[in-house]
C-alpha atoms as a PDB file:
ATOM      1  CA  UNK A   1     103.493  81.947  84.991  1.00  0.00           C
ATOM      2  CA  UNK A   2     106.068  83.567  86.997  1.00  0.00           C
ATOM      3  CA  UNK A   3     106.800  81.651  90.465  1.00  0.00           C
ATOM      4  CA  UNK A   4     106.878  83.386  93.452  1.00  0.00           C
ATOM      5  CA  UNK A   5     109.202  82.716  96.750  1.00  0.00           C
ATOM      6  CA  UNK A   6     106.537  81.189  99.497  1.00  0.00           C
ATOM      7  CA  UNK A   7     106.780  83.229 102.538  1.00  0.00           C
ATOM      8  CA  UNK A   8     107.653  84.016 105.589  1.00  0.00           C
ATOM      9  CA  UNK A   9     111.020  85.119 102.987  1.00  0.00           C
ATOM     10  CA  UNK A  10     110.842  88.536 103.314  1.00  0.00           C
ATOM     11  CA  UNK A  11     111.083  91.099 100.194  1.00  0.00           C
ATOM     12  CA  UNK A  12     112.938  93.799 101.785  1.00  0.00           C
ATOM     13  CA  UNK A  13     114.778  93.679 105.459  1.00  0.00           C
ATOM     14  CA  UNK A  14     116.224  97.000 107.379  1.00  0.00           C
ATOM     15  CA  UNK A  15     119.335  96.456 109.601  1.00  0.00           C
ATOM     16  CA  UNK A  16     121.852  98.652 110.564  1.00  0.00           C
ATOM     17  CA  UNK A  17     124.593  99.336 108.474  1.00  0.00           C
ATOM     18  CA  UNK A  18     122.252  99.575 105.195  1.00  0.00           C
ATOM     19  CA  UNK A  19     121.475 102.192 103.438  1.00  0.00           C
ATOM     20  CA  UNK A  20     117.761 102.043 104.436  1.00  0.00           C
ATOM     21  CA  UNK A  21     118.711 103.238 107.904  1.00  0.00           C
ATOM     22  CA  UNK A  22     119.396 106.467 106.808  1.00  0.00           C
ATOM     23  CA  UNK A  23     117.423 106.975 103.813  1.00  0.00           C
ATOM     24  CA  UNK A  24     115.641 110.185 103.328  1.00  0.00           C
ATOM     25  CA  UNK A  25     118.586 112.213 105.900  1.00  0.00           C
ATOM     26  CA  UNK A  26     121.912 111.147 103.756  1.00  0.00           C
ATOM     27  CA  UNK A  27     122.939 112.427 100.212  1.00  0.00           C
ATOM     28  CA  UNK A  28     125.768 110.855  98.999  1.00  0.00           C
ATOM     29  CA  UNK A  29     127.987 112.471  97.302  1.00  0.00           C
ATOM     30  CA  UNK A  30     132.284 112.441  96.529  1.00  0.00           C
ATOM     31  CA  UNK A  31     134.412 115.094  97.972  1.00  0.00           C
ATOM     32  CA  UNK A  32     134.234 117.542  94.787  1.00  0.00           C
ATOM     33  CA  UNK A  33     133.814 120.816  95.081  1.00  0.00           C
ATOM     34  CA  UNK A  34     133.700 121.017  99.058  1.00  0.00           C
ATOM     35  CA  UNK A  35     133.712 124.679 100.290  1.00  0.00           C
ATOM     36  CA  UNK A  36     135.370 124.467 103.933  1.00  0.00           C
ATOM     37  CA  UNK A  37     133.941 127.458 104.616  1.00  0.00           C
ATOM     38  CA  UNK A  38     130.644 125.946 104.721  1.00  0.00           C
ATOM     39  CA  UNK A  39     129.726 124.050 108.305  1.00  0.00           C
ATOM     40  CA  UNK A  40     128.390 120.976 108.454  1.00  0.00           C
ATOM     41  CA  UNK A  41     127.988 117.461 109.983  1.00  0.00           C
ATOM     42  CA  UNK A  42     131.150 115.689 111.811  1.00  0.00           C
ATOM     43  CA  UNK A  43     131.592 111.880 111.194  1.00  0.00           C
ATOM     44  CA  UNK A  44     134.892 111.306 113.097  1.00  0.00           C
ATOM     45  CA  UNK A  45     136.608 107.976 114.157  1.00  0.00           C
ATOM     46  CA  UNK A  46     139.009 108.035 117.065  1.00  0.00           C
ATOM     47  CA  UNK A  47     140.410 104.192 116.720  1.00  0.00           C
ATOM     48  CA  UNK A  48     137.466 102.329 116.681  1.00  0.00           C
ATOM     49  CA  UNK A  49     135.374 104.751 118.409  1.00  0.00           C
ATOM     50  CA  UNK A  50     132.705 107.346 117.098  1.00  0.00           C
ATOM     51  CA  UNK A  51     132.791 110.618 118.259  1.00  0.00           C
ATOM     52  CA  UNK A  52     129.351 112.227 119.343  1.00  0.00           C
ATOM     53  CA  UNK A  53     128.453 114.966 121.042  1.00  0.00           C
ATOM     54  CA  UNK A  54     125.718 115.184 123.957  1.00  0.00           C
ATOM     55  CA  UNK A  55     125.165 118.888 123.777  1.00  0.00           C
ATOM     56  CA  UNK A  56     121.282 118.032 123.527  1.00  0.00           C
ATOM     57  CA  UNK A  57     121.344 114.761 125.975  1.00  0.00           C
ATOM     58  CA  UNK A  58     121.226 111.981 123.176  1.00  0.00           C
ATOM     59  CA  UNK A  59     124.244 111.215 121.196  1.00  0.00           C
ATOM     60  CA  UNK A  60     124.274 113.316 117.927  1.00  0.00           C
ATOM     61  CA  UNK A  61     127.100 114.179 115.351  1.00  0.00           C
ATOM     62  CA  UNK A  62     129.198 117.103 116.192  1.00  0.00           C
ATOM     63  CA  UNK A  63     128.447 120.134 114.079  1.00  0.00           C
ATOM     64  CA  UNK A  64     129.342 123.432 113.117  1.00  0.00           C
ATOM     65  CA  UNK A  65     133.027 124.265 112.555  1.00  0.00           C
ATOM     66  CA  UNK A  66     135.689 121.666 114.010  1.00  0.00           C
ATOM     67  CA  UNK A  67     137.088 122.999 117.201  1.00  0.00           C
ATOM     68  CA  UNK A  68     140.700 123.454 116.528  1.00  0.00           C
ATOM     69  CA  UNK A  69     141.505 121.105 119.791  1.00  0.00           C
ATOM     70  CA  UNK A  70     140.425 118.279 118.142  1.00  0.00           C
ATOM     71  CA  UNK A  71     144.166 117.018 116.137  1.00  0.00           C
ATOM     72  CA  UNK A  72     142.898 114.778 112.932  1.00  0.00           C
ATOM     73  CA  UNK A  73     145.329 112.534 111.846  1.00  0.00           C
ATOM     74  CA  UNK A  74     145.090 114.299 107.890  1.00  0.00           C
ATOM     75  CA  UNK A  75     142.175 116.488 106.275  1.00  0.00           C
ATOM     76  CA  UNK A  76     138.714 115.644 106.500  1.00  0.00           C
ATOM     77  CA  UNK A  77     136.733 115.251 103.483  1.00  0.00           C
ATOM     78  CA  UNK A  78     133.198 115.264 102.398  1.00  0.00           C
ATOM     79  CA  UNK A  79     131.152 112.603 101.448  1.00  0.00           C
ATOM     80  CA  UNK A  80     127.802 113.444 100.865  1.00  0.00           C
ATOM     81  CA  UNK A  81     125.267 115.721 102.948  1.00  0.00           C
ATOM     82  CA  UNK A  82     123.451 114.849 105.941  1.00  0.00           C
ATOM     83  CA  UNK A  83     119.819 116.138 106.924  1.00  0.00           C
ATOM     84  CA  UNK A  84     120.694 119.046 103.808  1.00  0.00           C
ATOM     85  CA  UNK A  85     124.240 120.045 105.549  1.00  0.00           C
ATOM     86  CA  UNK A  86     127.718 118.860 104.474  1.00  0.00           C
ATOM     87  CA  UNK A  87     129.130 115.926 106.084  1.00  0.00           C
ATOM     88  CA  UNK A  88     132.474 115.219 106.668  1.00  0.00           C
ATOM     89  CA  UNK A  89     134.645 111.979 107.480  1.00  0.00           C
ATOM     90  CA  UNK A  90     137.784 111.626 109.240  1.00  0.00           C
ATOM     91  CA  UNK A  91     140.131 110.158 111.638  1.00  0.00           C
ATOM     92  CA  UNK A  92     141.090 111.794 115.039  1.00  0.00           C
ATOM     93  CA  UNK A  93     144.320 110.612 116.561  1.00  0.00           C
ATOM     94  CA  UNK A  94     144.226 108.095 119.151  1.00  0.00           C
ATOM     95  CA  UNK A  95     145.572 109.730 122.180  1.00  0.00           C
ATOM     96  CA  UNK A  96     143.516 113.059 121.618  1.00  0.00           C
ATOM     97  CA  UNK A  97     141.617 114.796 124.225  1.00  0.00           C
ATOM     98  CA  UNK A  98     137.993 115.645 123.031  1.00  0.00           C
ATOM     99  CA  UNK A  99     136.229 119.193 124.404  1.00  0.00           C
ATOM    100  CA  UNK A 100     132.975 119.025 126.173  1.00  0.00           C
ATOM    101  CA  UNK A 101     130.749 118.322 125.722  1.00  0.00           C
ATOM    102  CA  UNK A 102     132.193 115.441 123.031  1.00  0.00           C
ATOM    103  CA  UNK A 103     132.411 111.568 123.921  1.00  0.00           C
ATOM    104  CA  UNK A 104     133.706 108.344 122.016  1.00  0.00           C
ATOM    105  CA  UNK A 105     131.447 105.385 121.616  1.00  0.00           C
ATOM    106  CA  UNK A 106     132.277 101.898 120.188  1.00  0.00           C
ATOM    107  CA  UNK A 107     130.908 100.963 116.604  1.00  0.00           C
ATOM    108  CA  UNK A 108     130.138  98.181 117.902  1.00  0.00           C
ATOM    109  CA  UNK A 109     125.948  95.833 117.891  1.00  0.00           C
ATOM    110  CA  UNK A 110     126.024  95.889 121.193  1.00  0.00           C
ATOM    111  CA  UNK A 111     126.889  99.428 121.491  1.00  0.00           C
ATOM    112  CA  UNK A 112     122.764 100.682 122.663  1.00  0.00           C
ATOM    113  CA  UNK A 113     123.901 104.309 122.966  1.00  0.00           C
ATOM    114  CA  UNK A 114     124.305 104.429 118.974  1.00  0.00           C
ATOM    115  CA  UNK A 115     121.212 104.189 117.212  1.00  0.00           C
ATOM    116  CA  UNK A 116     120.420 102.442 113.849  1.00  0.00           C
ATOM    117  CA  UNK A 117     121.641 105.648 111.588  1.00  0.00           C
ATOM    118  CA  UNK A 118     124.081 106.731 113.815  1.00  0.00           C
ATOM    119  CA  UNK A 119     125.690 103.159 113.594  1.00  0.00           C
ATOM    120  CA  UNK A 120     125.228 102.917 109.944  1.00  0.00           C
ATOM    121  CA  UNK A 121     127.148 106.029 109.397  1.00  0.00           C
ATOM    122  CA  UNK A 122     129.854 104.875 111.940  1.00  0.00           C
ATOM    123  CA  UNK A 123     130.216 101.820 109.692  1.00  0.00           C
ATOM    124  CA  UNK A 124     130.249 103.741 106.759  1.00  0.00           C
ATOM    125  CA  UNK A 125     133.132 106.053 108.000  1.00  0.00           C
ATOM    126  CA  UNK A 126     134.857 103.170 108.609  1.00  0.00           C
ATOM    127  CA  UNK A 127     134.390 101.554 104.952  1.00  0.00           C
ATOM    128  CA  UNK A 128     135.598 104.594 103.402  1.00  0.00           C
ATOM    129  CA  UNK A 129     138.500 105.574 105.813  1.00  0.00           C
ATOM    130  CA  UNK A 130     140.134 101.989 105.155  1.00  0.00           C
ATOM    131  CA  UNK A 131     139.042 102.170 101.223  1.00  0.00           C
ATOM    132  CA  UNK A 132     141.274 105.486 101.291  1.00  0.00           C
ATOM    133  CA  UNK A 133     143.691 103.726 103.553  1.00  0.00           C
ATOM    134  CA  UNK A 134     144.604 100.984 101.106  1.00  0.00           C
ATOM    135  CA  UNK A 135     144.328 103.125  98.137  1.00  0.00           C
ATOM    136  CA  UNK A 136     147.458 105.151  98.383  1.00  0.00           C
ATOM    137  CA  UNK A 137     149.429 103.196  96.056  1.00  0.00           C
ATOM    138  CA  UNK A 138     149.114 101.682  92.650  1.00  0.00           C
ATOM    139  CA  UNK A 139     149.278  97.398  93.539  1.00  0.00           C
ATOM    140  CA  UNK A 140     150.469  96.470  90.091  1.00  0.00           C
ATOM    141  CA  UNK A 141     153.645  99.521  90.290  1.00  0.00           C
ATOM    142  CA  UNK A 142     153.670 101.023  93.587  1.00  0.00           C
ATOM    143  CA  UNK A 143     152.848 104.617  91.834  1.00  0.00           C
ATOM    144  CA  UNK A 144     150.992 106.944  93.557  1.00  0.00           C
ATOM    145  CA  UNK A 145     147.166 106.581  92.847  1.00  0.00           C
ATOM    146  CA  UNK A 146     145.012 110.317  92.167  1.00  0.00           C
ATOM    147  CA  UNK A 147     140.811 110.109  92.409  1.00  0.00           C
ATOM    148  CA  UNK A 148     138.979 109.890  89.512  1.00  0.00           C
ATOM    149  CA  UNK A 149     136.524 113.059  89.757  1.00  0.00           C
ATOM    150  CA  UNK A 150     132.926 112.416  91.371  1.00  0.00           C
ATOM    151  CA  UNK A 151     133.998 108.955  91.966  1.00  0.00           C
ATOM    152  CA  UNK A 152     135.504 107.029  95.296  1.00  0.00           C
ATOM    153  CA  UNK A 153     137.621 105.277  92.339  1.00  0.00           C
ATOM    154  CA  UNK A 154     141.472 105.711  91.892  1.00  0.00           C
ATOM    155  CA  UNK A 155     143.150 105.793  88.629  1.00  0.00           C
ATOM    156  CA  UNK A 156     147.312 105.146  88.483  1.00  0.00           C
ATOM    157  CA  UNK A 157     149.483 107.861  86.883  1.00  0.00           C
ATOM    158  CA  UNK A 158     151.869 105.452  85.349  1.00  0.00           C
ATOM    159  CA  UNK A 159     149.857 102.463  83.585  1.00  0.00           C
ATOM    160  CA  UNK A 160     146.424 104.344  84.025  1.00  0.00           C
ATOM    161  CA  UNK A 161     144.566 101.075  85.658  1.00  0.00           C
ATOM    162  CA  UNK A 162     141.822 102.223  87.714  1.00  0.00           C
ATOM    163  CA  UNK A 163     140.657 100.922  90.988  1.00  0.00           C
ATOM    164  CA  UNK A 164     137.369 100.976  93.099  1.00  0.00           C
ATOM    165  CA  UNK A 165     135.954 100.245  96.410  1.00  0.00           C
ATOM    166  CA  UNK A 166     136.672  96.386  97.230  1.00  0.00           C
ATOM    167  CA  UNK A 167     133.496  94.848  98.933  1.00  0.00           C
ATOM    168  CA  UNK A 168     134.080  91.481 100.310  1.00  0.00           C
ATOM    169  CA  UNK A 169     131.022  89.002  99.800  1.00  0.00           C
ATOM    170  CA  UNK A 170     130.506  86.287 103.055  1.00  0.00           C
ATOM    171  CA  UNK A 171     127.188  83.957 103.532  1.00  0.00           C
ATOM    172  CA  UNK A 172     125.884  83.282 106.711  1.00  0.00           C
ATOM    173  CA  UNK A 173     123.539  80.503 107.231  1.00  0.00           C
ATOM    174  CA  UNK A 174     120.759  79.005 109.012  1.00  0.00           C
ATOM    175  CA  UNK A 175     120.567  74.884 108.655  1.00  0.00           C
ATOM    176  CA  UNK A 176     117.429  73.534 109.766  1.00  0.00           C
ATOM    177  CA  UNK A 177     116.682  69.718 110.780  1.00  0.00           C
ATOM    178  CA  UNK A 178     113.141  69.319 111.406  1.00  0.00           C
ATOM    179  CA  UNK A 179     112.172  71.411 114.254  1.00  0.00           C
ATOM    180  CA  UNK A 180     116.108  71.822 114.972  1.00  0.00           C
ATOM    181  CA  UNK A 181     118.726  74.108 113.752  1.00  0.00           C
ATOM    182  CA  UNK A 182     122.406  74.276 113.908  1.00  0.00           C
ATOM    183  CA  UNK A 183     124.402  77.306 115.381  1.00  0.00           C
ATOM    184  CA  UNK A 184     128.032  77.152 116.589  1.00  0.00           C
ATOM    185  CA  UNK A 185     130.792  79.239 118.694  1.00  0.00           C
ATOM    186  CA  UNK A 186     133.792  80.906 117.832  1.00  0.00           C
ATOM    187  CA  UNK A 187     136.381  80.825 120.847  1.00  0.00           C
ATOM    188  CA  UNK A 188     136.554  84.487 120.449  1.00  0.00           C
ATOM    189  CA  UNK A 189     133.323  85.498 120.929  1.00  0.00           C
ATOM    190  CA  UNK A 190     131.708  86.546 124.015  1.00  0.00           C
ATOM    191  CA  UNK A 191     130.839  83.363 126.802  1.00  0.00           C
ATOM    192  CA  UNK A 192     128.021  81.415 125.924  1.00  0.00           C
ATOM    193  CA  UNK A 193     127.261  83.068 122.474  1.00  0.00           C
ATOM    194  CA  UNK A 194     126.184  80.953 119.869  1.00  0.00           C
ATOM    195  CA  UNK A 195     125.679  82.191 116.459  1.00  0.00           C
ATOM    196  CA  UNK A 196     125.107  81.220 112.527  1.00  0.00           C
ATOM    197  CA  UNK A 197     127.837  79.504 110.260  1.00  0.00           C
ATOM    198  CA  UNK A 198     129.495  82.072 108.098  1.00  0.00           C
ATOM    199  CA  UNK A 199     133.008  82.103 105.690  1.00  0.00           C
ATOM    200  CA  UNK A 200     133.781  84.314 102.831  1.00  0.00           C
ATOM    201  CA  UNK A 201     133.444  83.419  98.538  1.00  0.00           C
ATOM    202  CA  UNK A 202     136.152  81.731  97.037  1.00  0.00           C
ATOM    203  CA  UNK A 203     137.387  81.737  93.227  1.00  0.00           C
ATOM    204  CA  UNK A 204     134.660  80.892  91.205  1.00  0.00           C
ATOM    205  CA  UNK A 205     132.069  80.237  93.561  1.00  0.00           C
ATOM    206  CA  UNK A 206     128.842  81.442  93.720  1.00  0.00           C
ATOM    207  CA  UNK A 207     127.094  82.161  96.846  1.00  0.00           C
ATOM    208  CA  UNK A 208     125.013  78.667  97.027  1.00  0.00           C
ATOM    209  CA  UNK A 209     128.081  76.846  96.364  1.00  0.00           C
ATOM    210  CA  UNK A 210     129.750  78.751  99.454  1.00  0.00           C
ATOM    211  CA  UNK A 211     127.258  77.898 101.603  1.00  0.00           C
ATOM    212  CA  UNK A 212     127.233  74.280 101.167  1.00  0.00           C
ATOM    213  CA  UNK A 213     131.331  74.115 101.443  1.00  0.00           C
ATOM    214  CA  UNK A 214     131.262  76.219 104.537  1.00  0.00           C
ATOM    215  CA  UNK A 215     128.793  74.058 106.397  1.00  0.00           C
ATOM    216  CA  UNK A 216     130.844  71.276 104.983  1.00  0.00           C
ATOM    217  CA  UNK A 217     134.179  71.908 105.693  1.00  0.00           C
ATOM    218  CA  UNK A 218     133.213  73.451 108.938  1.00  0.00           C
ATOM    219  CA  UNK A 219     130.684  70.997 110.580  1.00  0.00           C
ATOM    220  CA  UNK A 220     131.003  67.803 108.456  1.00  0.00           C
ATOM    221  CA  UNK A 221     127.096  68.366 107.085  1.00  0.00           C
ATOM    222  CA  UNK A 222     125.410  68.835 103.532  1.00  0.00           C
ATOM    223  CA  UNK A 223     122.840  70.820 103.018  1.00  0.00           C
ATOM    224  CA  UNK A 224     120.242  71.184  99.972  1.00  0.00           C
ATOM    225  CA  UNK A 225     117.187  74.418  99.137  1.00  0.00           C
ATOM    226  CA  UNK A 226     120.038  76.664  99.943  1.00  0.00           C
ATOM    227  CA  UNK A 227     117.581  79.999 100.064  1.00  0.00           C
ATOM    228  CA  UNK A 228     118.602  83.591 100.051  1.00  0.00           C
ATOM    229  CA  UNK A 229     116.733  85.902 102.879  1.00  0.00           C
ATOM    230  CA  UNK A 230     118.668  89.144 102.914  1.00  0.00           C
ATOM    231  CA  UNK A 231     121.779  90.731 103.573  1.00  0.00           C
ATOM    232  CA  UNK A 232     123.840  93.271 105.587  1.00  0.00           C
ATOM    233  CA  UNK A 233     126.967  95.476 104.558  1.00  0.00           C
ATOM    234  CA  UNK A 234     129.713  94.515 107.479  1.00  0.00           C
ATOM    235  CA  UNK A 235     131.971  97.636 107.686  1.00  0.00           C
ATOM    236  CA  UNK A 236     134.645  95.417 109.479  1.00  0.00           C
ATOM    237  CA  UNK A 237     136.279  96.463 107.275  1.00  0.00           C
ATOM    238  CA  UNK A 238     134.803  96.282 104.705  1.00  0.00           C
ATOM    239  CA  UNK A 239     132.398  93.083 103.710  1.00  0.00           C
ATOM    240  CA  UNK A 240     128.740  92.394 103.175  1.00  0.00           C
ATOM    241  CA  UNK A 241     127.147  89.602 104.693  1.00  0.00           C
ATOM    242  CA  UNK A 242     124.933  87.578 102.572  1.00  0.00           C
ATOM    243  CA  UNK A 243     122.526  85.631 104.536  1.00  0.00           C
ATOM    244  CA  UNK A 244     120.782  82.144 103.670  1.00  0.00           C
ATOM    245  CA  UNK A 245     118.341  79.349 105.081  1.00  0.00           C
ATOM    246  CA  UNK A 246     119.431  75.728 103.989  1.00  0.00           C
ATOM    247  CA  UNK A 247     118.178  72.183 104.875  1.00  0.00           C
ATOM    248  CA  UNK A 248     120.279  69.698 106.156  1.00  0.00           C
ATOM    249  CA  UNK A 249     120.528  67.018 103.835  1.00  0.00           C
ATOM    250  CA  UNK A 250     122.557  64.198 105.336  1.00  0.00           C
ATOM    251  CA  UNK A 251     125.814  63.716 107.578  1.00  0.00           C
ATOM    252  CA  UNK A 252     127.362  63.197 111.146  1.00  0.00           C
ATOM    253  CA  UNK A 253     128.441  66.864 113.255  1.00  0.00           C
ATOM    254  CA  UNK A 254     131.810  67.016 113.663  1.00  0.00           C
ATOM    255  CA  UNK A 255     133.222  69.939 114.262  1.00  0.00           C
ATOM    256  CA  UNK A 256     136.184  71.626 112.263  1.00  0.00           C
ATOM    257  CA  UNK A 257     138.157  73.174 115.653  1.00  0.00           C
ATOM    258  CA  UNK A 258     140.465  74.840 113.678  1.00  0.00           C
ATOM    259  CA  UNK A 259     137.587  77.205 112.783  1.00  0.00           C
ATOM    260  CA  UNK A 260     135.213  76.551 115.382  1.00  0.00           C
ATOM    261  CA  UNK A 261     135.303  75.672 119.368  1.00  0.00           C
ATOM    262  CA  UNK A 262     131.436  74.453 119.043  1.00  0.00           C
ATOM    263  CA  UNK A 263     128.935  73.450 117.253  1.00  0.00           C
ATOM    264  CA  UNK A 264     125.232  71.991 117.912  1.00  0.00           C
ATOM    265  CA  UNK A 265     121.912  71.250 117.022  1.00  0.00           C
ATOM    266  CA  UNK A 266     119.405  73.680 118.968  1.00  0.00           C
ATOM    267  CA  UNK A 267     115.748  73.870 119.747  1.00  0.00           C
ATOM    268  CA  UNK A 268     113.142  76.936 120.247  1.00  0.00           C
ATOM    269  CA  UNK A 269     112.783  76.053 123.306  1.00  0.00           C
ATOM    270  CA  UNK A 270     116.103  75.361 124.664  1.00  0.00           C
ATOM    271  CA  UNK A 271     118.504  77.851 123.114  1.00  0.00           C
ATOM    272  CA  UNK A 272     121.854  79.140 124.347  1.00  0.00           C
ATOM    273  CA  UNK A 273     122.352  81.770 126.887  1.00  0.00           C
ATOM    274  CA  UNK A 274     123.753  83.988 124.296  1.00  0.00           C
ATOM    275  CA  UNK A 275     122.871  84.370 120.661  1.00  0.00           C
ATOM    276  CA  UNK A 276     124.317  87.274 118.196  1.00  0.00           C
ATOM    277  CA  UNK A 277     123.502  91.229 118.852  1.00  0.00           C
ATOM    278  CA  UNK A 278     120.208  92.137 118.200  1.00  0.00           C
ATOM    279  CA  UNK A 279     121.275  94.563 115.083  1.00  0.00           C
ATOM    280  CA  UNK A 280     123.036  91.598 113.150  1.00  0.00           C
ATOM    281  CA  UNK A 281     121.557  89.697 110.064  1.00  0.00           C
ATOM    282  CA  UNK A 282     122.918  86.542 112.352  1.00  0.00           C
ATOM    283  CA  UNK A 283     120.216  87.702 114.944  1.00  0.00           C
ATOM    284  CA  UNK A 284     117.953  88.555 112.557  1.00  0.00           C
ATOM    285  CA  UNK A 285     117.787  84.768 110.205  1.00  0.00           C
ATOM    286  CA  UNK A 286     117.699  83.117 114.317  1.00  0.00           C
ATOM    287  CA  UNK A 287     115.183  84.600 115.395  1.00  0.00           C
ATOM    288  CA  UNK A 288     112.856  85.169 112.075  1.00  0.00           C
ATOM    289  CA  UNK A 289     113.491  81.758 110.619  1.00  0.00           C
ATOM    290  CA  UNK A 290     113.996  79.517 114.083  1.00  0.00           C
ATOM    291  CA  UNK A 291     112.417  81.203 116.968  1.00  0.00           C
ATOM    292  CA  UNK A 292     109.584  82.497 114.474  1.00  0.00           C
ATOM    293  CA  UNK A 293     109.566  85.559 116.294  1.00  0.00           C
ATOM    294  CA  UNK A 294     109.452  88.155 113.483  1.00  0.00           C
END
């Protein structure tokens, strides 16, 4: 008899930034066989910024032919279709002016004016912009790389290795003591914001071993039933977040300040005046799995 995960682990989660978001309106596709000629969908990042247009009152991607005001900092390129019409990514340069009735918004959580598929395709501009960034040159010879046909991958002219997208795995955790769980702070992070430990896989680690050395290294604590609940692709640049529950298992907090300005145990009822963006998979694990509010 096969055994089954007890709930409330969920089988499937939708957040921003997956695929889900936009399933059903976005093809994907490689840049083969664009015709320019055709118009289509604009995904465009000025810096850090996506540019939208308000034509029709709520943000929307630009569309149509690219106004020849708009200065991209090299060609645009398509990577799939979106609602049945080409869609094409690039990067506008900083200091350009943008026609009316065009705006730039953050790709950013917090940002409330992008919704769930706009963000997601923000983030997934910005995954492929910095793949194409960093894939230039060959990093074993420094020779040119040239795309392998109906593939993002890259293949070097000289010794012929090939290269694709580089995802970068990172847990994120939940501990739970009794009715109490742990969060912590970041110095960086906005005041009073308290949010879930995270750190990126090391050599030969697997996901449940990163977890536990994490919480370890970075609040003195061990943990045991290290649990997977879902996870979230991070285009910052490029990572996916893999998130977990765990039970703490034994230990005195003492916080590692090199990584962390804070770190405490928390109740439902008294929680801290700020706790991760709604959108995140850190939000998400708090308030499913501690505030029982999902």
């Amino acid at each position: 008899m096969t055994a089954t995960r007890p709930r409330p682990y969920p089988e499937e989660v939708d957040l921003p930034f997956n695929g889900t978001a936009i399933q059903g309106l976005f093809q994907p596709g490689t840049p083969d066989g664009d015709d320019p000629a055709v118009a289509g969908y604009w995904l465009l990042l000025r810096g850090d910024a996506l540019l939208v247009s308000h034509a029709d009152g709520a943000p929307a991607l630009p569309q149509g032919h690219l106004p020849a005001a708009v200065p991209l900092c090299e060609p645009a390129f398509r990577i799939g279709t979106w609602q049945g019409k080409p869609l094409r990514v690039g990067r506008v340069q900083a200091d350009a002016p943008l026609p009316e009735p065009w705006t730039a918004l953050p790709v950013h959580f917090r940002e409330e004016r992008l919704d769930d598929r706009l963000l997601t395709l923000a983030g997934m501009a910005r995954q492929i912009l910095h793949w194409k960034r960093r894939s230039a040159q060959c990093p074993a010879c420094s020779t040119p790389l040239e795309r392998i046909a109906r593939s993002w991958g890259m293949r070097c002219a000289a010794c012929q290795d090939e290269f694709y997208p580089a995802i970068h795995p990172a847990v994120i955790v939940l501990v739970r003591r009794g009715e109490e769980f742990l969060l912590a702070r970041n110095a960086q992070w906005p005041a009073g914001q308290y949010a879930l430990i995270a750190g990126y896989l090391e050599f030969g680690e697997s996901l449940e071993d990163c977890v536990r050395r994490e919480v370890k290294e970075e609040t003195g604590l061990t943990v045991r039933n290290v649990q997977y609940v879902c996870s979230q692709s991070w285009p910052f640049p490029s990572q996916i977040m893999v998130g977990f529950t765990a039970e703490y298992a034994g230990g005195e907090l003492v916080v590692d300040t090199s990584e962390l300005e804070d770190a405490r145990w928390f109740r439902a009822e008294a929680i801290p005046p700020v706790l991760s963006p709604r959108r995140s998979i850190s939000r998400y694990i708090i308030d499913t799995f501690a505030l029982g509010k999902a």
